[in-house]
N, C-alpha and C. Protein backbone atom coordinates (compact mmCIF):
# COMPACT_ATOMS: atom_id res chain seq x y z
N UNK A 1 122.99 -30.07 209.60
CA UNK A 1 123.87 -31.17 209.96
C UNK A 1 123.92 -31.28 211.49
N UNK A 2 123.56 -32.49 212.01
CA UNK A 2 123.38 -32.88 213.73
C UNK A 2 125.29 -32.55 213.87
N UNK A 3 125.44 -33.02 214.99
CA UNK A 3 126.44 -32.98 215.31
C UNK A 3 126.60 -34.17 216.34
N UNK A 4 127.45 -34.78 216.68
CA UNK A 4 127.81 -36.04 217.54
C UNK A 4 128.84 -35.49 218.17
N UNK A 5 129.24 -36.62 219.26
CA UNK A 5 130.15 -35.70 220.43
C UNK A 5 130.48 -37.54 221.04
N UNK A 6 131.64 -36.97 220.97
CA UNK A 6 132.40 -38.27 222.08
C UNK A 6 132.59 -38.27 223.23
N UNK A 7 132.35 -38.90 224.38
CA UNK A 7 132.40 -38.46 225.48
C UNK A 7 133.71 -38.93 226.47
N UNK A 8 134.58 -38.46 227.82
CA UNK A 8 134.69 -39.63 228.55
C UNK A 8 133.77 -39.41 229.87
N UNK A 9 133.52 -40.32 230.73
CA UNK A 9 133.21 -40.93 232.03
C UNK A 9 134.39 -41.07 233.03
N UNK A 10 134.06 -40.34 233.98
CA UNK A 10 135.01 -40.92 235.17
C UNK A 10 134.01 -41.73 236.12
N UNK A 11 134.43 -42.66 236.19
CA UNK A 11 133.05 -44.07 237.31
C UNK A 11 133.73 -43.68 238.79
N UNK A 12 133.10 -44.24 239.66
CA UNK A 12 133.35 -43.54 240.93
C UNK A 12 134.33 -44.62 241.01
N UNK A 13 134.38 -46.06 240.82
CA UNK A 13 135.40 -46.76 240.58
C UNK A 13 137.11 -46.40 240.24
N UNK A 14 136.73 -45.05 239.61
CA UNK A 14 138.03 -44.30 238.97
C UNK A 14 138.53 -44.85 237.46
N UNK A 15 137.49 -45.73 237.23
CA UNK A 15 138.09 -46.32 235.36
C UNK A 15 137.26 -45.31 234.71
N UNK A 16 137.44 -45.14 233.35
CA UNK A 16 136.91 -44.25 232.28
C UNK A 16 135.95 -45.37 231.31
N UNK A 17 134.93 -44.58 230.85
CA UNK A 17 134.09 -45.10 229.83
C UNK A 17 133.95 -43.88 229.28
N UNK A 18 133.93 -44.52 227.90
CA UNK A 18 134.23 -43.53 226.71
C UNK A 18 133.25 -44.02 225.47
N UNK A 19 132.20 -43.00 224.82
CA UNK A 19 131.03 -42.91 224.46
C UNK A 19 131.24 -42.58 223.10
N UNK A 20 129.79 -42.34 222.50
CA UNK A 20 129.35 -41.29 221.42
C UNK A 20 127.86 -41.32 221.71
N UNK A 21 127.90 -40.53 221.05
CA UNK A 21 126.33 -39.94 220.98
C UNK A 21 125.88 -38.39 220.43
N UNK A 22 125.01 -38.90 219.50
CA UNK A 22 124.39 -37.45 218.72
C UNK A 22 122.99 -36.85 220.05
N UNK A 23 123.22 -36.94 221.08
CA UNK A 23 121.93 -36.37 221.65
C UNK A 23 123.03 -36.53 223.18
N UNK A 24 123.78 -35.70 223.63
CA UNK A 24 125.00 -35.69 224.96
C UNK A 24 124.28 -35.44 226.07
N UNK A 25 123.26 -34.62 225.84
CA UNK A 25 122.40 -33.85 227.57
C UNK A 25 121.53 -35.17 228.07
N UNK A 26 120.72 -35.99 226.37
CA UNK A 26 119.90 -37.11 226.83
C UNK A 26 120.74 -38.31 227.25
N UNK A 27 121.47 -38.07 226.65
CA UNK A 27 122.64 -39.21 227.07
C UNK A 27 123.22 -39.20 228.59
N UNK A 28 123.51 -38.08 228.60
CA UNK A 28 124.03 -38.37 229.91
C UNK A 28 123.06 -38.49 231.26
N UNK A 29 122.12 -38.43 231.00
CA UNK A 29 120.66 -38.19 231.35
C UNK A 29 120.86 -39.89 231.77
N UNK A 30 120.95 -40.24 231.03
CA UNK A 30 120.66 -42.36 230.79
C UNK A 30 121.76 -43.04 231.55
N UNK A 31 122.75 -42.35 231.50
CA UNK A 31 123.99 -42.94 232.41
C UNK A 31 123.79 -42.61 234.13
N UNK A 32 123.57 -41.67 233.90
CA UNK A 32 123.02 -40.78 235.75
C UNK A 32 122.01 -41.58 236.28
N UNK A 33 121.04 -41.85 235.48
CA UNK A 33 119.94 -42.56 235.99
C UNK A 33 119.93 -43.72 236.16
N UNK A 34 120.72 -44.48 235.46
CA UNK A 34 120.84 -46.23 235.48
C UNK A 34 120.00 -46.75 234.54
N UNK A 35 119.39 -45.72 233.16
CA UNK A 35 118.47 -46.39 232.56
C UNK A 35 118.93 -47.53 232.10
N UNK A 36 120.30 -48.13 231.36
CA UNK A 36 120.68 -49.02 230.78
C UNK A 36 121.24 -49.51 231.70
N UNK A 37 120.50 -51.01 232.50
CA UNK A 37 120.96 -51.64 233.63
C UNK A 37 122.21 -52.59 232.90
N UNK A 38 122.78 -52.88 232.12
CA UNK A 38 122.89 -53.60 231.64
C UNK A 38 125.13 -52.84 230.84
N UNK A 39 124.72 -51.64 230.94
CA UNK A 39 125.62 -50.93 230.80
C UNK A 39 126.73 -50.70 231.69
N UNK A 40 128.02 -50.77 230.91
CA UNK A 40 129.26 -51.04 231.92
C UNK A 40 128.83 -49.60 233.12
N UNK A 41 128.69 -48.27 233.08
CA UNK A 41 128.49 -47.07 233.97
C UNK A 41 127.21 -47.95 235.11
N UNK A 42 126.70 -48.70 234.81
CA UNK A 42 125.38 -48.41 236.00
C UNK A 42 125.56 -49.27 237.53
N UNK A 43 126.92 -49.80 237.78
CA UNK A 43 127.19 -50.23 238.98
C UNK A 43 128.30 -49.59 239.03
N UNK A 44 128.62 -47.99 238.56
CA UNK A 44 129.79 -47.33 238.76
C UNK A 44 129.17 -46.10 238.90
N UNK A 45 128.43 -45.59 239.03
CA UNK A 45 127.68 -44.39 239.64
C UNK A 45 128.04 -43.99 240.80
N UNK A 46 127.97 -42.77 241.31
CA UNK A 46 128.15 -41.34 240.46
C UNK A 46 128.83 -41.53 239.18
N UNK A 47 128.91 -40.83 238.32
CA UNK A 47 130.02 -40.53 237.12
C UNK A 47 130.08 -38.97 236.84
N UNK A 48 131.51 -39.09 236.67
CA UNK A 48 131.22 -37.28 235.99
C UNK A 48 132.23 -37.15 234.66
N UNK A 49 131.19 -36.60 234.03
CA UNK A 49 131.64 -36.21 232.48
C UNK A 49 133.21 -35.57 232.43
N UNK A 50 133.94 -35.74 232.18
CA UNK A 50 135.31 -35.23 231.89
C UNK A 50 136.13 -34.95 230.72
N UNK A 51 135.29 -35.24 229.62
CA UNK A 51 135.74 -34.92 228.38
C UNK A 51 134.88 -34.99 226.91
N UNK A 52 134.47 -34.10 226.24
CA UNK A 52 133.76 -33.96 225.15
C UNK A 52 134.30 -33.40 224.07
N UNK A 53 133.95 -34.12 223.03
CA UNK A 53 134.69 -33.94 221.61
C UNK A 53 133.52 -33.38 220.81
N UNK A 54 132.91 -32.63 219.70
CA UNK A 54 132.01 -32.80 218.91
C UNK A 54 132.77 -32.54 217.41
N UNK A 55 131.84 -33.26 217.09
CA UNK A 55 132.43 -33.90 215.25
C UNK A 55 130.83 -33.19 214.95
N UNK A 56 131.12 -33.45 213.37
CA UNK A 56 129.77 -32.65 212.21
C UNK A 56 129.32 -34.00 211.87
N UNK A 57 130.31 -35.05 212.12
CA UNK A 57 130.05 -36.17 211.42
C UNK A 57 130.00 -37.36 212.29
N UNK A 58 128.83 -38.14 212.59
CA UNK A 58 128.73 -39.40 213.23
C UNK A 58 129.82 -40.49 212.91
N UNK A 59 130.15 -40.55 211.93
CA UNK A 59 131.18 -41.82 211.26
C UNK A 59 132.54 -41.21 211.81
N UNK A 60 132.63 -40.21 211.69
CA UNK A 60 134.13 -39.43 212.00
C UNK A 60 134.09 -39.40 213.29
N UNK A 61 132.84 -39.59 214.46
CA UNK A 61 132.94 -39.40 215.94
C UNK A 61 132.97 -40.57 215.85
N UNK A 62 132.47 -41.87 215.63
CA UNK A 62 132.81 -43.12 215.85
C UNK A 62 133.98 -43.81 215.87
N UNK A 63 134.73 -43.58 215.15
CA UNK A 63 136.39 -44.11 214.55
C UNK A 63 137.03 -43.31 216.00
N UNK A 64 137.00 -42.32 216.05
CA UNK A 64 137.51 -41.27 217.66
C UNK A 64 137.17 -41.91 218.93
N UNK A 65 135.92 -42.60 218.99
CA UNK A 65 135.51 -43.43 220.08
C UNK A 65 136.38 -44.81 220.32
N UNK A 66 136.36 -45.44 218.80
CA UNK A 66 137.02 -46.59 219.34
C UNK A 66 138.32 -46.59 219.11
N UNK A 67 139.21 -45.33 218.72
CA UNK A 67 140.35 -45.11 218.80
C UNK A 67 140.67 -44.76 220.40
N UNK A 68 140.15 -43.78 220.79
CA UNK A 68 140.59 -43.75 222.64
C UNK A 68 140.29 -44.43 223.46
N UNK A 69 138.87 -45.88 223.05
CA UNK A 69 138.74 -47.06 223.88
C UNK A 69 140.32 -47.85 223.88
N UNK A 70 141.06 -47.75 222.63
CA UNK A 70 142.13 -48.81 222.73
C UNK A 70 143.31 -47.70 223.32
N UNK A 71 143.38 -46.40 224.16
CA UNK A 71 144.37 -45.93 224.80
C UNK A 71 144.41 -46.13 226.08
N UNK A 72 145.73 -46.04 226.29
CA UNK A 72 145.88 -46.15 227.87
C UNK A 72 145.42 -45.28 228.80
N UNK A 73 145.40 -45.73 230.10
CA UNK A 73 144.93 -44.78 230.85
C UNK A 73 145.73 -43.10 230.86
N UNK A 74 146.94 -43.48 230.91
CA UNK A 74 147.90 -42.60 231.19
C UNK A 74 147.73 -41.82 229.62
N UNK A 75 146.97 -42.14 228.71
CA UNK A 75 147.01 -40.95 227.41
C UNK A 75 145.64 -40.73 227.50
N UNK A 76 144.44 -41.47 227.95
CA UNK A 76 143.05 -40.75 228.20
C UNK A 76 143.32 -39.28 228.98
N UNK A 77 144.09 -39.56 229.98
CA UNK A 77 144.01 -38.62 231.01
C UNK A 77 144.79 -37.33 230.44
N UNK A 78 145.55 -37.67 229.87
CA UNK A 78 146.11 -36.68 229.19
C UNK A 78 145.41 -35.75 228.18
N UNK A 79 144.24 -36.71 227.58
CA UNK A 79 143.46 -35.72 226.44
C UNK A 79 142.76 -35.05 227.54
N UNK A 80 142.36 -35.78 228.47
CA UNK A 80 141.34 -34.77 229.43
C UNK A 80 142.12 -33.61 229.95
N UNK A 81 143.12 -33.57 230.36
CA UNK A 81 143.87 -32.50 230.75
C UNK A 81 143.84 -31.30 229.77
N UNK A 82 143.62 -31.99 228.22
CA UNK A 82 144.28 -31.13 227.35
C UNK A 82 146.18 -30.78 227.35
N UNK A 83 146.66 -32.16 227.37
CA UNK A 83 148.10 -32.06 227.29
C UNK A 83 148.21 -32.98 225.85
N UNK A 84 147.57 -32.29 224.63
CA UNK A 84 147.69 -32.86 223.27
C UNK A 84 149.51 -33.47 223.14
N UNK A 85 150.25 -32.20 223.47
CA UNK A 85 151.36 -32.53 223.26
C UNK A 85 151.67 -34.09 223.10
N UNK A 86 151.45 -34.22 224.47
CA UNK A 86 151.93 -35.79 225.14
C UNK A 86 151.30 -36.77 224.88
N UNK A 87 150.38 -36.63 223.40
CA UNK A 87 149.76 -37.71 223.07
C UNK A 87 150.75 -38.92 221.91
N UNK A 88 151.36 -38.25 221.06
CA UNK A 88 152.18 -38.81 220.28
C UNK A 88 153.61 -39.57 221.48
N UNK A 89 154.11 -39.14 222.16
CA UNK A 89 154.91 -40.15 223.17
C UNK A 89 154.47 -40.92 223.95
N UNK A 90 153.04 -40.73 224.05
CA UNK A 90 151.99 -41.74 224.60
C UNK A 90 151.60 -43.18 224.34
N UNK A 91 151.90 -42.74 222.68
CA UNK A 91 151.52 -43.46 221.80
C UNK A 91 152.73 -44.89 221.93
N UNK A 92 153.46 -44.52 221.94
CA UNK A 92 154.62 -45.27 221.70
C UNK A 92 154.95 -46.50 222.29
N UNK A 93 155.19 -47.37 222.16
CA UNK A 93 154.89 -48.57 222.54
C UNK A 93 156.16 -49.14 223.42
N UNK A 94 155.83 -49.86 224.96
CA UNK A 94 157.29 -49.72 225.54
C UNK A 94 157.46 -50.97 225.58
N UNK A 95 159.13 -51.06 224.98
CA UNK A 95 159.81 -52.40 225.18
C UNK A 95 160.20 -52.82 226.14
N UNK A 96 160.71 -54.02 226.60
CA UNK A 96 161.34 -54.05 228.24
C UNK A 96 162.89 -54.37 227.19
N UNK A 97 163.88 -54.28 228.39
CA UNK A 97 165.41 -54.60 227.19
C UNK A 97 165.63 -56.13 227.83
């Protein structure tokens, strides 16, 4: 069984891009280099890897990808920290009164 891995990106810009991929060393290989001109990372170079997940399962790393594309900055940064805690109050949606 391969294994897949979610990634994030820090762009020198300072925004995050957040991945998958069953092949992470070739992958990141493609982002460094600018192979995909066409890709949000390749007018945000340098980048440095800041967070990796690996799943057994491609379908189960996918759903994880486009679940932390729709988080905020302020709870990305938090998984990168590894402050799990503070992900569920993260979550929470703020009203104005």
């Amino acid at each position: 069984m391969n294994s897949s891995y979610v990634y994030i990106l820090k762009c020198s810009d300072g925004s995050y891009y957040t991945g998958v991929s069953s092949d992470l060393e070739k992958r990141m290989f493609q982002h460094h280099s600018g192979y995909y001109q066409d890709c949000y990372t390749y007018k945000r170079r340098p980048l440095e890897l800041v967070f990796t997940w690996e799943f057994t399962h491609v379908s189960i790393a996918i759903d994880a990808e486009k679940q932390i594309k729709k988080w905020s900055r302020a709870k990305k940064e938090a998984l990168i920290r590894g402050e799990y805690d503070l992900l569920p109050e993260l979550a929470k949606k703020k009203f104005r009164d």
